[in-house]
PDB file of N, CA and C in Angstrom:
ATOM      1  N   UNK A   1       8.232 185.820  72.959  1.00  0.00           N
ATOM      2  CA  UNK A   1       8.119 184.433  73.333  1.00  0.00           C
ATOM      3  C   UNK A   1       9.111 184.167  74.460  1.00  0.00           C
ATOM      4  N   UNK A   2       8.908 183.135  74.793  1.00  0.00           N
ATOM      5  CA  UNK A   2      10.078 182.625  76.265  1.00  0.00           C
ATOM      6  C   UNK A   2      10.328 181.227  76.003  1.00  0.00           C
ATOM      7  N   UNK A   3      11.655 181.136  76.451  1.00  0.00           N
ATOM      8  CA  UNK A   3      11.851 179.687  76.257  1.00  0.00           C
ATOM      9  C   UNK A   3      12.773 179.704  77.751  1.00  0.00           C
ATOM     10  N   UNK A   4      13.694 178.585  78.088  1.00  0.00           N
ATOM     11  CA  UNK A   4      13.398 178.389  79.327  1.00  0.00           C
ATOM     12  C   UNK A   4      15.053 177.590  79.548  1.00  0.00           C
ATOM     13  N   UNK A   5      15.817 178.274  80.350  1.00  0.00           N
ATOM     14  CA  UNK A   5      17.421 177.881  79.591  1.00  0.00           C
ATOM     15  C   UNK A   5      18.170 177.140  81.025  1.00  0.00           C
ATOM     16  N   UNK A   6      18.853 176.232  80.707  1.00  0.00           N
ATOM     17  CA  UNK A   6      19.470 175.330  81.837  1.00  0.00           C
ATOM     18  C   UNK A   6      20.843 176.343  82.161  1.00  0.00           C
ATOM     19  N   UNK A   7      20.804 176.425  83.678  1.00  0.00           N
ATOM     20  CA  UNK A   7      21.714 177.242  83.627  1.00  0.00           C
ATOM     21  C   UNK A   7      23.476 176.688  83.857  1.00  0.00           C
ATOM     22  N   UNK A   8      23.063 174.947  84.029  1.00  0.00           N
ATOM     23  CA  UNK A   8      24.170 173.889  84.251  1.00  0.00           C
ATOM     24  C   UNK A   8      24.717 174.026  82.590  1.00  0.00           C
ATOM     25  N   UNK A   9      23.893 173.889  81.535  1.00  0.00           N
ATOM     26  CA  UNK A   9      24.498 173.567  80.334  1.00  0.00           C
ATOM     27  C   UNK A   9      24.009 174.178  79.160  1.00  0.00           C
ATOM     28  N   UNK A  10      22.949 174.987  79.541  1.00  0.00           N
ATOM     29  CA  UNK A  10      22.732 175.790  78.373  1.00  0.00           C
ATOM     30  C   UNK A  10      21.676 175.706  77.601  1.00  0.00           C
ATOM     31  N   UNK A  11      21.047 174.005  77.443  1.00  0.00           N
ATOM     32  CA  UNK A  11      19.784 173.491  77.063  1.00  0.00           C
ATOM     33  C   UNK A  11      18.641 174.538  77.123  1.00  0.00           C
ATOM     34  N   UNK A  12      18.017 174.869  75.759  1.00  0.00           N
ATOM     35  CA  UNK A  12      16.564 175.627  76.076  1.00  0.00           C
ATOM     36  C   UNK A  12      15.915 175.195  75.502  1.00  0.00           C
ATOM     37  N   UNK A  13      14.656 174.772  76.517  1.00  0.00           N
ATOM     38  CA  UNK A  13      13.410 174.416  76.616  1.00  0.00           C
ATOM     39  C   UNK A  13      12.104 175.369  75.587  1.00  0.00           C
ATOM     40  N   UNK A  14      11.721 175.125  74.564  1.00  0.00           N
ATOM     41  CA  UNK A  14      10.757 175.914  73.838  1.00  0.00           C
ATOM     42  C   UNK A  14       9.466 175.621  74.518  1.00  0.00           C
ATOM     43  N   UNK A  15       8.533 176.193  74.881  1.00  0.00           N
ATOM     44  CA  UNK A  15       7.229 175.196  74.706  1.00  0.00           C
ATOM     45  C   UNK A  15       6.658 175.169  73.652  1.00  0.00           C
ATOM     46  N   UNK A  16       7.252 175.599  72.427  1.00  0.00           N
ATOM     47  CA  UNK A  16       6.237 175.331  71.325  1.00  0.00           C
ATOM     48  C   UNK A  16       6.765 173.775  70.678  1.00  0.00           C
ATOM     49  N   UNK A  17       7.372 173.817  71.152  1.00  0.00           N
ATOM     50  CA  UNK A  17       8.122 172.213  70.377  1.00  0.00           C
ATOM     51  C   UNK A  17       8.281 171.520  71.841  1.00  0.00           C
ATOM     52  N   UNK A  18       8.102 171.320  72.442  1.00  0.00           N
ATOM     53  CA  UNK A  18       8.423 170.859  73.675  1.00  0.00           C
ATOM     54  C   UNK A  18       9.514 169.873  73.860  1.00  0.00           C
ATOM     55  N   UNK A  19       9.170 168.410  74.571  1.00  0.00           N
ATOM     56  CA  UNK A  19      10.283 167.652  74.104  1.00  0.00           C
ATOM     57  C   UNK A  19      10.101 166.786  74.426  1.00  0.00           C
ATOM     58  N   UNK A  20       9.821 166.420  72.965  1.00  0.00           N
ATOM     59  CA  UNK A  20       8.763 164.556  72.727  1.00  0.00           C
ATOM     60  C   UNK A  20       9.878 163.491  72.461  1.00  0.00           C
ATOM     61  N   UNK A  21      11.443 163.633  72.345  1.00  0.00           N
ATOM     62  CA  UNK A  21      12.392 162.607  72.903  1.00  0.00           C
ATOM     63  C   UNK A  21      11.608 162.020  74.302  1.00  0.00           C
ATOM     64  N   UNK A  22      11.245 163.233  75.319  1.00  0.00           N
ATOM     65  CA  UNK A  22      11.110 162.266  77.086  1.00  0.00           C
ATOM     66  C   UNK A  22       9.490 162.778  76.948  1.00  0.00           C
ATOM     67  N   UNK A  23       8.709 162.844  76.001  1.00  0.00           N
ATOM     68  CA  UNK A  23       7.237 162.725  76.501  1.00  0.00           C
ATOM     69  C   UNK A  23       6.825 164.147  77.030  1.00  0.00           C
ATOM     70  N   UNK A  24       7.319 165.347  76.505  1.00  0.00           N
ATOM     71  CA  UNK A  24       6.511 166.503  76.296  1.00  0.00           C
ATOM     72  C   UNK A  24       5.902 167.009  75.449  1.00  0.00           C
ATOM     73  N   UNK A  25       4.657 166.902  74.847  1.00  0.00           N
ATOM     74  CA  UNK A  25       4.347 167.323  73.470  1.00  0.00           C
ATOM     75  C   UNK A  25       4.488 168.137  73.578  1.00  0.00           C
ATOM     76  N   UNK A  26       4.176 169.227  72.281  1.00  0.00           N
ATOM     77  CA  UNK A  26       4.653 170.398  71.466  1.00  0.00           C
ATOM     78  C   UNK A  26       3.343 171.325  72.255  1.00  0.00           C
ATOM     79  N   UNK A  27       3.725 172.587  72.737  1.00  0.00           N
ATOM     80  CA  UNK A  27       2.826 173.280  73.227  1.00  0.00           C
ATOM     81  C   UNK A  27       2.456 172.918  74.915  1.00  0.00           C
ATOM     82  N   UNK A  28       3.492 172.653  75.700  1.00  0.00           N
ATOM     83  CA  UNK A  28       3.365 172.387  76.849  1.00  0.00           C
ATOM     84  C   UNK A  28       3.731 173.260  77.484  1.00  0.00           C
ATOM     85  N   UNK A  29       3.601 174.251  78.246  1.00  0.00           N
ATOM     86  CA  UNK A  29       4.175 175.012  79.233  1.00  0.00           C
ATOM     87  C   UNK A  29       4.933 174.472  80.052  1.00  0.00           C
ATOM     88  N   UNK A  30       6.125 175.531  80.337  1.00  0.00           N
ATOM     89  CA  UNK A  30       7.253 174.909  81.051  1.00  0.00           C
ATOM     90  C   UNK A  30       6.707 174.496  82.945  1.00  0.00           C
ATOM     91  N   UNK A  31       5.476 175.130  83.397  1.00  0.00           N
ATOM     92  CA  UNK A  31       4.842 174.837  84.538  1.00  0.00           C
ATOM     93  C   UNK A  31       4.063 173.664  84.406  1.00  0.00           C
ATOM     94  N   UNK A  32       3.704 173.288  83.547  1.00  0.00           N
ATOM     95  CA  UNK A  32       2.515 171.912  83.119  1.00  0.00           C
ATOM     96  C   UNK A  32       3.597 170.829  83.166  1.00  0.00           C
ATOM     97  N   UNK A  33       5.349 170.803  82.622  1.00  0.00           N
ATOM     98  CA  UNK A  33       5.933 169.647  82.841  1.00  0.00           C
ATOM     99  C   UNK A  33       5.951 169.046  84.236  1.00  0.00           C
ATOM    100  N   UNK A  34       5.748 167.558  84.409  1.00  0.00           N
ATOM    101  CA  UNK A  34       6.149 166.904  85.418  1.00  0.00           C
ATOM    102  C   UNK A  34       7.351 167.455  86.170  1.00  0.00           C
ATOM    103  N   UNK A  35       6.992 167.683  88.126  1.00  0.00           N
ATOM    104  CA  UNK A  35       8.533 167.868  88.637  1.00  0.00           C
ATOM    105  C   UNK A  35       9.864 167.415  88.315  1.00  0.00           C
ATOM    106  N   UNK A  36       9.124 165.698  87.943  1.00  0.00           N
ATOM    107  CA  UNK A  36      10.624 164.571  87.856  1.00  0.00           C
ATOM    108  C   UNK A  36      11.238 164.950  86.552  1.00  0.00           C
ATOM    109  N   UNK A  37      10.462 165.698  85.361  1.00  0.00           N
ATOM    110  CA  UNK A  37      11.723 166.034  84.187  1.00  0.00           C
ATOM    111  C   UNK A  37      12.748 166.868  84.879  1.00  0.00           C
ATOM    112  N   UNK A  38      13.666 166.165  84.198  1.00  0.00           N
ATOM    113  CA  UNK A  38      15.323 166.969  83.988  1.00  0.00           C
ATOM    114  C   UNK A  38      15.566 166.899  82.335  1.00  0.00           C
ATOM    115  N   UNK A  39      16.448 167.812  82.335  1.00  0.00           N
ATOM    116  CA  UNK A  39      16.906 168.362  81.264  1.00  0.00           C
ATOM    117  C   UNK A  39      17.644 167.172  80.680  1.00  0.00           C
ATOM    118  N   UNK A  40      17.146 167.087  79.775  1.00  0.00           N
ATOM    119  CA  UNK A  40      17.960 165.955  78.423  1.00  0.00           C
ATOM    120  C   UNK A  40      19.105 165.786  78.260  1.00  0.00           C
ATOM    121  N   UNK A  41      19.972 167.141  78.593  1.00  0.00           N
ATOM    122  CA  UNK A  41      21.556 166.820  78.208  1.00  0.00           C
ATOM    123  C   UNK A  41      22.083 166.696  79.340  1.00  0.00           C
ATOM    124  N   UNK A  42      21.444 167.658  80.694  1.00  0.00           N
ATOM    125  CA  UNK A  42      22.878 167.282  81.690  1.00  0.00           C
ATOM    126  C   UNK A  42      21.683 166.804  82.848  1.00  0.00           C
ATOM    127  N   UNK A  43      20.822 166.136  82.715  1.00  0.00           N
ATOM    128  CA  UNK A  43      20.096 165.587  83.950  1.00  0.00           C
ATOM    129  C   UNK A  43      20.123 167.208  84.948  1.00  0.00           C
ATOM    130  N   UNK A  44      20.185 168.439  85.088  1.00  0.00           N
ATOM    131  CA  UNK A  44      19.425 169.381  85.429  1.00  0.00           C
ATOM    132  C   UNK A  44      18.144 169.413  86.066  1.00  0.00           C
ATOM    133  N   UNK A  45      17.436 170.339  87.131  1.00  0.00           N
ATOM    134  CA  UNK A  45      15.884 169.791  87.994  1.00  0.00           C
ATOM    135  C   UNK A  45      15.242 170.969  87.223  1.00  0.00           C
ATOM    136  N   UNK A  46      14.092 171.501  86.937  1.00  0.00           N
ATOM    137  CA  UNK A  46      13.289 172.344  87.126  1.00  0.00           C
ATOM    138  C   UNK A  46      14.016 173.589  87.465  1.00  0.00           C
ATOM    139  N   UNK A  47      14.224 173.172  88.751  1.00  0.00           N
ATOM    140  CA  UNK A  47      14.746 174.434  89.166  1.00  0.00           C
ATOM    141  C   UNK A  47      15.846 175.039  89.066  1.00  0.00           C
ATOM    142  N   UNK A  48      16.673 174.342  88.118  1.00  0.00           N
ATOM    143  CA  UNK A  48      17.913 174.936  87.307  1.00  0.00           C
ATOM    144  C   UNK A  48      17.785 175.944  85.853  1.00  0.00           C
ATOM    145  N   UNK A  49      16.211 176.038  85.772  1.00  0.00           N
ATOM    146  CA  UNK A  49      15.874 176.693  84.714  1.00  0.00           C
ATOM    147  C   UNK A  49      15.201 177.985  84.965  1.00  0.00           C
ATOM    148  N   UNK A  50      15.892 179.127  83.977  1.00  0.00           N
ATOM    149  CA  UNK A  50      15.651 180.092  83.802  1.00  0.00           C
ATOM    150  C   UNK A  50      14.740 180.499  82.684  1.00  0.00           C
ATOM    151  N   UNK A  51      13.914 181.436  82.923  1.00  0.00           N
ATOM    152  CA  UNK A  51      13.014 182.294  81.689  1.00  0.00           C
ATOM    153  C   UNK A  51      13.865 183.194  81.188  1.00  0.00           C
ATOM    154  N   UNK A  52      13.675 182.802  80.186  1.00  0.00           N
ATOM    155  CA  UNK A  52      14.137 184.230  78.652  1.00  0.00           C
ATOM    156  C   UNK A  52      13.675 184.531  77.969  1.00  0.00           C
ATOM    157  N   UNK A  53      13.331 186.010  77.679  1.00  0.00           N
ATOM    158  CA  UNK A  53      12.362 186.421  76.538  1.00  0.00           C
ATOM    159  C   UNK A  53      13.498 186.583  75.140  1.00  0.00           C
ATOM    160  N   UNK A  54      12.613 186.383  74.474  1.00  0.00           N
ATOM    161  CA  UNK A  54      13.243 186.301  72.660  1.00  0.00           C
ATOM    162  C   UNK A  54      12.244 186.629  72.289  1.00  0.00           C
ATOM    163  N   UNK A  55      12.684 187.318  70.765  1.00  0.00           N
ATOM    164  CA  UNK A  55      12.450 188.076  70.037  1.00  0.00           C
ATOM    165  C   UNK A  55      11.395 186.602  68.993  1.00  0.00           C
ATOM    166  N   UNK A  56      10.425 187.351  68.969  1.00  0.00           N
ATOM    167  CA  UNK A  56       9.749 186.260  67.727  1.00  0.00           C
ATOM    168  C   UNK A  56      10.498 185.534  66.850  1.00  0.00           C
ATOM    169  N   UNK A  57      10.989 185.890  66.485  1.00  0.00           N
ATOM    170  CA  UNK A  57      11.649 185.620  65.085  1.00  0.00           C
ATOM    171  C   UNK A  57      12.826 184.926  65.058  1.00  0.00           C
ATOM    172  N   UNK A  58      13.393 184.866  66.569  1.00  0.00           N
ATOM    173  CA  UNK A  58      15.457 184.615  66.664  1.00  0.00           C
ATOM    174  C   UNK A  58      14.619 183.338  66.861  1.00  0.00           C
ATOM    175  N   UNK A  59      15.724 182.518  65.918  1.00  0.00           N
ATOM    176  CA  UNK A  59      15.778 180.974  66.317  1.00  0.00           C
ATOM    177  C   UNK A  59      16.254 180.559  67.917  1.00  0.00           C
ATOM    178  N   UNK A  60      15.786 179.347  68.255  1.00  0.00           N
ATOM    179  CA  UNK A  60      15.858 178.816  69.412  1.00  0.00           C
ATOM    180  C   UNK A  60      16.954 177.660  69.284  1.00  0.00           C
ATOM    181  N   UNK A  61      18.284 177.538  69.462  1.00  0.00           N
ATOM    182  CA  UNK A  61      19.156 176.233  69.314  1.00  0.00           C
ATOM    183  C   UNK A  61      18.746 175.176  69.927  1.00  0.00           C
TER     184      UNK A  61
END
C-alpha cells in the first residue's frame, strides 16, 4: 500500500481513509485530491508530499 507523507511535518495521507475533516472521502487517491488541499497540520501544498510504500499490515499514524 502507499500512503503519502508531508515532508514539512510528517502528516500521512492514507487514501483508504482519506480526510473527511477537509472533504476527502475514504478511498480517494492522492492525484484525484483538489490542487488547493494542504495538509491539515502544517498548511503544506501537494507538492510537499512524498510516496511511501508500507507493508499491508503496519499501521498508518
Amino acid at each position: 500500500m502507499v500512503v503519502y507523507v508531508c515532508e514539512l511535518c510528517g502528516y500521512e495521507y492514507d487514501p483508504r481513509t482519506g480526510d473527511p475533516d477537509n472533504g476527502i472521502a475514504e478511498n480517494t487517491d492522492f492525484e484525484d485530491i483538489p490542487a488547493d488541499w494542504v495538509c491539515p497540520l502544517c498548511g503544506a501544498t501537494k507538492d510537499d508530499f512524498v510516496e511511501e510504500e508500507r507493508e499491508e499490515d503496519e499501521e498508518v499514524i
